[in-house]
N, C-alpha and C. Protein backbone atom coordinates (compact mmCIF):
# COMPACT_ATOMS: atom_id res chain seq x y z
N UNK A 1 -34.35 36.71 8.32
CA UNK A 1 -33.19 36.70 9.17
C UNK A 1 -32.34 35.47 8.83
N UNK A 2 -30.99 35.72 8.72
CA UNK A 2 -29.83 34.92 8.39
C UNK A 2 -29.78 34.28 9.76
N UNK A 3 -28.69 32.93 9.91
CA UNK A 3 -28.00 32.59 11.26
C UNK A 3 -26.71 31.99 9.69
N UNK A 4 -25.58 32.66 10.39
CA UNK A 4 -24.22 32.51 9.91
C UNK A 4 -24.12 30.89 9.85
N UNK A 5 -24.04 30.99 11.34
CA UNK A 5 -23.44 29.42 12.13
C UNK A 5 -24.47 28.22 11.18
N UNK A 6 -25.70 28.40 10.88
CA UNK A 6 -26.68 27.53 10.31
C UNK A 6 -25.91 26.81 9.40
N UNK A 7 -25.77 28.52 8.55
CA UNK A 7 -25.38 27.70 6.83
C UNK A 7 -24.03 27.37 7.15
N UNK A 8 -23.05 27.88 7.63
CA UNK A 8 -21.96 26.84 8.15
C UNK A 8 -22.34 25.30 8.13
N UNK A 9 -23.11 24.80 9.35
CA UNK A 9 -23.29 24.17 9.67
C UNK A 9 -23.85 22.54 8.41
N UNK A 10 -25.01 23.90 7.65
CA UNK A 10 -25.26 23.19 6.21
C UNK A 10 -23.97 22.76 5.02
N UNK A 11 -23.10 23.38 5.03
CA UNK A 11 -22.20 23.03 4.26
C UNK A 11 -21.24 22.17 4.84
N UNK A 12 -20.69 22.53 5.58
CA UNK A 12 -20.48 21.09 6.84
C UNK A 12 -21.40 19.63 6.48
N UNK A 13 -22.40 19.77 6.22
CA UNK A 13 -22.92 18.34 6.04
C UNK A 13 -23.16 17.64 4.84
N UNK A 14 -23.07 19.27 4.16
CA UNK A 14 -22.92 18.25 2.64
C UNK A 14 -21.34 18.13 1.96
N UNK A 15 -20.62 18.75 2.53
CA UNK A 15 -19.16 18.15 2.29
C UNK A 15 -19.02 16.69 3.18
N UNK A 16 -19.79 16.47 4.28
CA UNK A 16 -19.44 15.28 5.01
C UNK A 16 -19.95 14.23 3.95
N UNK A 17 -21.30 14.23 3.05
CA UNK A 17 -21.74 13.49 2.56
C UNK A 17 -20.92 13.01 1.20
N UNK A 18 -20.14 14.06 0.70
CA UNK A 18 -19.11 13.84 -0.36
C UNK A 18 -17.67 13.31 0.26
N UNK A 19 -17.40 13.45 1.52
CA UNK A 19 -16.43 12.25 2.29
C UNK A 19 -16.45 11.44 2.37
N UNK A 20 -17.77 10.91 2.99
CA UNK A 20 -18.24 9.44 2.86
C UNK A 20 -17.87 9.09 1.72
N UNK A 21 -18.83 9.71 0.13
CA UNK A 21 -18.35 9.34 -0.77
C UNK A 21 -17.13 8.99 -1.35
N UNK A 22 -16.17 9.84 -1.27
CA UNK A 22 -14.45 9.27 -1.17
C UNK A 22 -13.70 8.37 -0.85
N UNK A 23 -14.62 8.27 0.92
CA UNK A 23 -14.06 6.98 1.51
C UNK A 23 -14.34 5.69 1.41
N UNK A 24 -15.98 5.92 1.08
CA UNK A 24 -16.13 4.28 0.43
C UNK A 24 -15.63 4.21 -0.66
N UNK A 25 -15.37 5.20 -1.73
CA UNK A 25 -14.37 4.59 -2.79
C UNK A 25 -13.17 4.28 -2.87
N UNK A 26 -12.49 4.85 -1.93
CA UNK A 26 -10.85 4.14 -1.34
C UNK A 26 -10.76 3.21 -0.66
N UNK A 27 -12.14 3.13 0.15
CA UNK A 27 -11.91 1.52 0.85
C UNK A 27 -11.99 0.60 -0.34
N UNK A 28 -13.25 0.81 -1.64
CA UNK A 28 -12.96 -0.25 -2.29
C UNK A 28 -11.56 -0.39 -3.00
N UNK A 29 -11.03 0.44 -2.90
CA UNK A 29 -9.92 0.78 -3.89
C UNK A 29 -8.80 -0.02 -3.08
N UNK A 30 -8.93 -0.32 -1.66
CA UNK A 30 -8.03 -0.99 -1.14
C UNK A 30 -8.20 -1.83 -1.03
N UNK A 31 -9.07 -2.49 -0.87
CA UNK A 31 -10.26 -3.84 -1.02
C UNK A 31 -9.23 -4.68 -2.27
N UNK A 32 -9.14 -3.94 -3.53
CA UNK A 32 -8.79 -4.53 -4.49
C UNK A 32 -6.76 -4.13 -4.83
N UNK A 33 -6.49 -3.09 -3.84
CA UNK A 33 -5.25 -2.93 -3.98
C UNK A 33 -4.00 -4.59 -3.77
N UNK A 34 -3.04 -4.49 -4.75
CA UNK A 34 -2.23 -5.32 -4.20
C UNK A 34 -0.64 -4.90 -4.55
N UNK A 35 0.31 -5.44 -4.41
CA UNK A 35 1.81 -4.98 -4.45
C UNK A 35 2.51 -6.24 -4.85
N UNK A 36 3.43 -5.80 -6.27
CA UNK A 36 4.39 -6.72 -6.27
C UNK A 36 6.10 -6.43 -5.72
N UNK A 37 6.67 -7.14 -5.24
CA UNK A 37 7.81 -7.14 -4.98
C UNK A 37 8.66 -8.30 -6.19
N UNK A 38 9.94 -8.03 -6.08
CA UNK A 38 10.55 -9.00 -6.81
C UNK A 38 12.17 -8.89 -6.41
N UNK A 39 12.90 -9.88 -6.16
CA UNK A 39 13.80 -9.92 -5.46
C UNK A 39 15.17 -9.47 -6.38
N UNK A 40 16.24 -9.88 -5.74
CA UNK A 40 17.67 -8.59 -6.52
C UNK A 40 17.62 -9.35 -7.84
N UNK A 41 17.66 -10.95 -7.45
CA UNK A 41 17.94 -11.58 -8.99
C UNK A 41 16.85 -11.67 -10.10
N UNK A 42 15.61 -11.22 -9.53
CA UNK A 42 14.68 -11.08 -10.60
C UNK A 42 13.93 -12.50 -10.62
N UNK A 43 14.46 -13.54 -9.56
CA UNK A 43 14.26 -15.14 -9.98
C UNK A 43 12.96 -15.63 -9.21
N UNK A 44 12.27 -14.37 -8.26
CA UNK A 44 11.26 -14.91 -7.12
C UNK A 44 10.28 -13.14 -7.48
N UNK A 45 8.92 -13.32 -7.33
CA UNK A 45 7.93 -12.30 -7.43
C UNK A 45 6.87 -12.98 -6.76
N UNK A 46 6.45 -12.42 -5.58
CA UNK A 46 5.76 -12.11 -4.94
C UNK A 46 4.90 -10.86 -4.83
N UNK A 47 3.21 -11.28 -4.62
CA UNK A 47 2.57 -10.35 -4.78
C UNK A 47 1.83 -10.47 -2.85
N UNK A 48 1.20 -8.87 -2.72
CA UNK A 48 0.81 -9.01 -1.56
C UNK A 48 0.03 -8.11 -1.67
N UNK A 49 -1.03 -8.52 -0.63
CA UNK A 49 -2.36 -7.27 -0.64
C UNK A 49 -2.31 -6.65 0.34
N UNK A 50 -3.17 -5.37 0.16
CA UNK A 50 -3.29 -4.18 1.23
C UNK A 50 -2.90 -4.55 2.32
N UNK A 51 -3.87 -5.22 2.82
CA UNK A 51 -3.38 -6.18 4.34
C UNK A 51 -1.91 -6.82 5.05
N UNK A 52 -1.10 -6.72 3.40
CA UNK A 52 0.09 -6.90 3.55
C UNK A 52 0.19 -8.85 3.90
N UNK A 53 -1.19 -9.60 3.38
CA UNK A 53 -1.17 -11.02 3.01
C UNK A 53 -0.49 -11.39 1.82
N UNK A 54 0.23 -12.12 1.28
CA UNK A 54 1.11 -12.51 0.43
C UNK A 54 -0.16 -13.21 -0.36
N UNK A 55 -0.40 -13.03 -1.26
CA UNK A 55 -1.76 -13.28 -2.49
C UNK A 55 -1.16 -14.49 -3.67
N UNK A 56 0.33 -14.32 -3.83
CA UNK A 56 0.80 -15.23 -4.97
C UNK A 56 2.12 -15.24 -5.11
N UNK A 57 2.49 -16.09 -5.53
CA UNK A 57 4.46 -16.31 -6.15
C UNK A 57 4.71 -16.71 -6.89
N UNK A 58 5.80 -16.22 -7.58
CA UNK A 58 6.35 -16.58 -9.07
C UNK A 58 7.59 -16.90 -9.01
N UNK A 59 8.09 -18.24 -9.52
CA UNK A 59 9.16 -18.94 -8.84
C UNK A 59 9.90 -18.79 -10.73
N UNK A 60 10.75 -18.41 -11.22
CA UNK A 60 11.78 -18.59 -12.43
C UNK A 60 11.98 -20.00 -12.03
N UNK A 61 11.73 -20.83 -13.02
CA UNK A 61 12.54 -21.84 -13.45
C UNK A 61 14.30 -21.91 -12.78
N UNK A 62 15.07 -21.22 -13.47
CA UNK A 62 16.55 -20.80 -13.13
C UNK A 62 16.19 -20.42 -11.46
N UNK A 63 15.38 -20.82 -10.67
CA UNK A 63 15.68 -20.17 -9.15
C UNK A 63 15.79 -21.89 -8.78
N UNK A 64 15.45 -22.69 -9.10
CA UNK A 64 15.45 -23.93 -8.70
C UNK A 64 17.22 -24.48 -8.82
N UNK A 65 17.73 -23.86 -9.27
CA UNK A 65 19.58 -24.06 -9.25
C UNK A 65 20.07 -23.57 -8.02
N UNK A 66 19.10 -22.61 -7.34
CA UNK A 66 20.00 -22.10 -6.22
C UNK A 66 19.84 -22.94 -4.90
N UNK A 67 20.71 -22.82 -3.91
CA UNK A 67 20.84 -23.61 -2.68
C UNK A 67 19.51 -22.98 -1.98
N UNK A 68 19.11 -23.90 -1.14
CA UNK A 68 18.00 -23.52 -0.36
C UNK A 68 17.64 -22.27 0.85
N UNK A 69 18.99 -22.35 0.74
CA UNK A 69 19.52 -20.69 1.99
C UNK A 69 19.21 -19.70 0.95
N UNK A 70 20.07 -19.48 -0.69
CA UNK A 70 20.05 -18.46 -1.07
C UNK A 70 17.66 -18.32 -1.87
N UNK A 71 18.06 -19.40 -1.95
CA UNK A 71 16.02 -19.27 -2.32
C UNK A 71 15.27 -18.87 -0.83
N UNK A 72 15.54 -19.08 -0.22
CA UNK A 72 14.84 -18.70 1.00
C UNK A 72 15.25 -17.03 0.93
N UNK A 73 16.32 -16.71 1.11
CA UNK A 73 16.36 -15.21 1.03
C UNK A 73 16.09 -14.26 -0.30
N UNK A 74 15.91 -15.28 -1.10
CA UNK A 74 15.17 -14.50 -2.21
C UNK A 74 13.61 -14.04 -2.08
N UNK A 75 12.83 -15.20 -1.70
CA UNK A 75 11.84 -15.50 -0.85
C UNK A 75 11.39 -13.90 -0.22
N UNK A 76 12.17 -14.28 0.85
CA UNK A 76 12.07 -12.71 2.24
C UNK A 76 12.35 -11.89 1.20
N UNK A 77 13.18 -11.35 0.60
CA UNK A 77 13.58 -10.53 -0.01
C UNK A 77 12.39 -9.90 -0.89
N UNK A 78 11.56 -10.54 -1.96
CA UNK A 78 10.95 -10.02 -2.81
C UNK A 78 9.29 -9.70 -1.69
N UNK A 79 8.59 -10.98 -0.85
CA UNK A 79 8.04 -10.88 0.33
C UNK A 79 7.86 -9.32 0.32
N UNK A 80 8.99 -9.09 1.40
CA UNK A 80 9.23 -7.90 2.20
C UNK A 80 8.80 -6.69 1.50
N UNK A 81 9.57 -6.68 -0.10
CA UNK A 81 9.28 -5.50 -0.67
C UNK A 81 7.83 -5.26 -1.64
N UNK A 82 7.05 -6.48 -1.61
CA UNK A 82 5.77 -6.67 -1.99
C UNK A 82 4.68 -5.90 -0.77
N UNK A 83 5.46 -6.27 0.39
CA UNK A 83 4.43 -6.03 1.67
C UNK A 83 5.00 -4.35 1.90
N UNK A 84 5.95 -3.62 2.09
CA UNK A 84 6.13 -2.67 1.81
C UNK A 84 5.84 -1.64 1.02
N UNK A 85 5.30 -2.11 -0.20
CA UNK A 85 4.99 -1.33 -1.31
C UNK A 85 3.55 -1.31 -1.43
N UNK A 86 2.82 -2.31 -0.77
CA UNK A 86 1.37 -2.43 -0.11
C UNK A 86 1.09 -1.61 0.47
N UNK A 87 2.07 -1.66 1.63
CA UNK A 87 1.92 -0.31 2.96
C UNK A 87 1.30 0.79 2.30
N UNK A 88 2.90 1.37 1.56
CA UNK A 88 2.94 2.94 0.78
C UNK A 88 1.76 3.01 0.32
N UNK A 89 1.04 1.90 -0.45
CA UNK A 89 0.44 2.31 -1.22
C UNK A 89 -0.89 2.89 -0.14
N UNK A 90 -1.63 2.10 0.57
CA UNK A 90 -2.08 2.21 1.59
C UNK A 90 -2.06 3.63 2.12
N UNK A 91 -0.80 3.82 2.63
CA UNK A 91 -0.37 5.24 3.02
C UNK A 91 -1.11 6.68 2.18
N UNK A 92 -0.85 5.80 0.74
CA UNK A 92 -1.12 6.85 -0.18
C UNK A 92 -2.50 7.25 -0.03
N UNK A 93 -3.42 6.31 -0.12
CA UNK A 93 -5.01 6.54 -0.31
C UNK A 93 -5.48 7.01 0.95
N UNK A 94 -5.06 6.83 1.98
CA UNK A 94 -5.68 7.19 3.36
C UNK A 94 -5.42 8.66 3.44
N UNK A 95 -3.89 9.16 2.86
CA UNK A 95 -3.67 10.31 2.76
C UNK A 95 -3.98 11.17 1.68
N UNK A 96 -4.83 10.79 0.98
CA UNK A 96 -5.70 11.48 0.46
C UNK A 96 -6.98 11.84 0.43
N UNK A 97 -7.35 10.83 1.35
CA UNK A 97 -9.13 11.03 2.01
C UNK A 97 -8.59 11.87 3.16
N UNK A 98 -7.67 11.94 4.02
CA UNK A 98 -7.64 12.62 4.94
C UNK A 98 -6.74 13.98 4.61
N UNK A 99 -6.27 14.12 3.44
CA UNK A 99 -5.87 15.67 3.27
C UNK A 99 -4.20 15.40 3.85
N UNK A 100 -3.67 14.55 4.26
CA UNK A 100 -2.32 14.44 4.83
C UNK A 100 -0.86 13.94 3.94
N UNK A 101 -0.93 15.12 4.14
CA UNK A 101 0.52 15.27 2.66
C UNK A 101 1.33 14.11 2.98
N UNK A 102 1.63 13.83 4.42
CA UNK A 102 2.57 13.34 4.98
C UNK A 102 2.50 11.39 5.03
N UNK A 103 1.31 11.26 4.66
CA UNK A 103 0.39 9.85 4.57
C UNK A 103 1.14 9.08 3.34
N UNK A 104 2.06 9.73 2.52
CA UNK A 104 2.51 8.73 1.38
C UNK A 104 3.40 8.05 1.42
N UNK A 105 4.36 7.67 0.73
CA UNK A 105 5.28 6.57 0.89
C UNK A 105 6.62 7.21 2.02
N UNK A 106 6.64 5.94 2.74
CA UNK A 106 7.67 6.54 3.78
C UNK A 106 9.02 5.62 3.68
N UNK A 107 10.01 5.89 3.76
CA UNK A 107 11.33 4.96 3.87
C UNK A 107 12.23 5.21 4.47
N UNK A 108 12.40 4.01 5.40
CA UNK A 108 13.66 4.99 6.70
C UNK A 108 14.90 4.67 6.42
N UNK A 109 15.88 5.24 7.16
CA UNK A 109 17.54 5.51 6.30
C UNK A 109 17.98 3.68 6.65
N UNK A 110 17.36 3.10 7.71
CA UNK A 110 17.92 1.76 7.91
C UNK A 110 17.62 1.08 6.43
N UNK A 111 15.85 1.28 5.87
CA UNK A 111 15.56 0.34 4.74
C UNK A 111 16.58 0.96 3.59
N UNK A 112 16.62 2.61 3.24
CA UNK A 112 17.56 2.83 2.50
C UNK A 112 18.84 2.20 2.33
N UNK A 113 19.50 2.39 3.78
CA UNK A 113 21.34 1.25 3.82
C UNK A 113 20.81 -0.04 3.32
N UNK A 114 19.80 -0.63 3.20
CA UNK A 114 20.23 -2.03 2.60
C UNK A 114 19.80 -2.39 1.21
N UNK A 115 19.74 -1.25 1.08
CA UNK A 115 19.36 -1.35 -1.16
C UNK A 115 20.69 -1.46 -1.53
């Protein structure tokens, strides 16, 4: 005698065991993920990890000519799009352990108006 619901139930647990598997490999995968940004003039690069912690900066020589207002917004500028591109990326891997098309890079019409 069969029970339907059983072997359901059996395949149910060994796909759960190949999830796990997935997911601890995307956690490490985020573990080690990071994002660079780099600002309009090319003169500031900033890198940032998953977490969206700023990991490192790369200052051009030629950025040391600019006034301290316009280096500061170079700064935010490359920052922002380092920690952003972290996100997505983020976005990306979660939405693929979880099957969610919708999990990948997102950009709203405000971040669009200011490219």
């Amino acid at each position: 005698m069969t029970f339907p619901a059983l072997d359901r139930i059996e395949a149910l647990a060994r796909n759960l065991d190949g999830w796990q598997r997935q997911l601890a490999d995307r956690m490490a995968e985020l573990e080690q993920t990071s994002a660079e940004g780099v600002s309009d003039s090319g003169l500031v690069r900033v890198t940032a990890a998953a977490d969206g912690k700023i990991v490192s900066t790369e200052l051009n020589a030629r950025a040391m000519r600019l006034d301290s207002y316009s280096l500061a917004e170079e700064f935010t500028a490359a920052a922002n799009r380092a920690q952003e591109a972290a996100a997505a990326r983020v976005r990306e891997l979660v939405g693929e352990v979880i099957g969610d098309p919708g999990a990948g890079p997102r950009r709203s019409a405000d971040h669009e108006e200011r490219r």
